[in-house]
Protein backbone atom coordinates (compact mmCIF):
# COMPACT_ATOMS: atom_id res chain seq x y z
CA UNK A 1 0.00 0.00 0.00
CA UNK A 2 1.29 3.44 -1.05
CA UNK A 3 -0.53 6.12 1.68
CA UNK A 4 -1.69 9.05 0.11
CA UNK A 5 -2.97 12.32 0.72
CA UNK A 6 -5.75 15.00 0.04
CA UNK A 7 -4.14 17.52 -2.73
CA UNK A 8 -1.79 14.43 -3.72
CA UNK A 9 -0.99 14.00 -7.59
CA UNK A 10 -1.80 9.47 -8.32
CA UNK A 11 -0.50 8.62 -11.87
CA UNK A 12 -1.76 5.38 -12.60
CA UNK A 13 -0.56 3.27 -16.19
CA UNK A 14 -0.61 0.03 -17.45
CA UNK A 15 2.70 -1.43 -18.45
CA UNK A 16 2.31 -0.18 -22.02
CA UNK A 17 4.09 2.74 -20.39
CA UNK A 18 7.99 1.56 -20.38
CA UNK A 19 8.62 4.62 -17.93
CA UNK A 20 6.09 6.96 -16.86
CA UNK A 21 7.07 10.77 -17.08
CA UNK A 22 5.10 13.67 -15.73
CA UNK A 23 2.31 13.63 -17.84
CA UNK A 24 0.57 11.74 -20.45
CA UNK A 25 2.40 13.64 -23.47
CA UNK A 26 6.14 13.33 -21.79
CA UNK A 27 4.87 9.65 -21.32
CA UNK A 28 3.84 9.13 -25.11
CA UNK A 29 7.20 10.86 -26.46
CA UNK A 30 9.55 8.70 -24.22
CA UNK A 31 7.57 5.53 -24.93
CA UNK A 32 8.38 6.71 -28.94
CA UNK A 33 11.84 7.46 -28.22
CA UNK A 34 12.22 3.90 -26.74
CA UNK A 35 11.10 1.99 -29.64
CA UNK A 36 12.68 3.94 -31.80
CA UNK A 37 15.64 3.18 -30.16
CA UNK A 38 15.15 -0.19 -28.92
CA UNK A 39 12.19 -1.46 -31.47
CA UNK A 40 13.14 -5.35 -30.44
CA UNK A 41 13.07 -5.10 -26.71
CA UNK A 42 16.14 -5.88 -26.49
CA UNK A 43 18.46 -2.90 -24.87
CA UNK A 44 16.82 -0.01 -23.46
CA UNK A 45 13.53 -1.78 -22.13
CA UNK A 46 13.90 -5.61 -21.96
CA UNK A 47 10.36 -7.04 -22.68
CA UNK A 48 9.04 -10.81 -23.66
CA UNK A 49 7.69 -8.38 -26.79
CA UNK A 50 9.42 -6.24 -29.35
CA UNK A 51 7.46 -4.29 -31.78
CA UNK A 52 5.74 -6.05 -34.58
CA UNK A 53 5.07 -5.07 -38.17
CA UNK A 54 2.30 -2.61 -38.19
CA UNK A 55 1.75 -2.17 -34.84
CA UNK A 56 1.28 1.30 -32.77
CA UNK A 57 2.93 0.18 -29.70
CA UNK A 58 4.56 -2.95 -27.84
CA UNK A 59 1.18 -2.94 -25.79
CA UNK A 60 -2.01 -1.65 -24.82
CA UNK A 61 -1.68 1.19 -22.66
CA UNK A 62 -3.85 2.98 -20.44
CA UNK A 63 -2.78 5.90 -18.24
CA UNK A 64 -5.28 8.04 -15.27
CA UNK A 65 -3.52 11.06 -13.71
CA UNK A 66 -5.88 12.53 -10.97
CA UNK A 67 -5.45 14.68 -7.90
CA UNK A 68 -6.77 13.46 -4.98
């Protein structure tokens, strides 16, 4: 359990997000910087999935941000 707090920022994402940033946006451009760089899964974000042929994405994704 993680306590939180009234006025508290809670960023919740599935693990289509390799590394969560401060907001969706940041989130999206570092999850395209990632398989640009590492389309395979192989370096930069080791995965049981690379990127495959005409595909958005490694995953799904889903990603809340809310303040509490």
């Amino acid at each position: 359990m993680i306590p939180v707090a009234a006025g508290d920022v809670v960023v919740l994402a599935s693990d289509g997000y390799p590394q969560l940033q401060a907001d969706l946006v940041q989130s999206e451009d570092k999850l395209q910087a990632i398989m640009q760089a590492d389309p395979n899964c192989m370096r930069e974000y080791k995965s049981t999935k690379g990127l495959s042929k005409g595909s958005k994405s490694f995953d799904d994704r889903a990603y809340l941000k809310f303040k509490l």
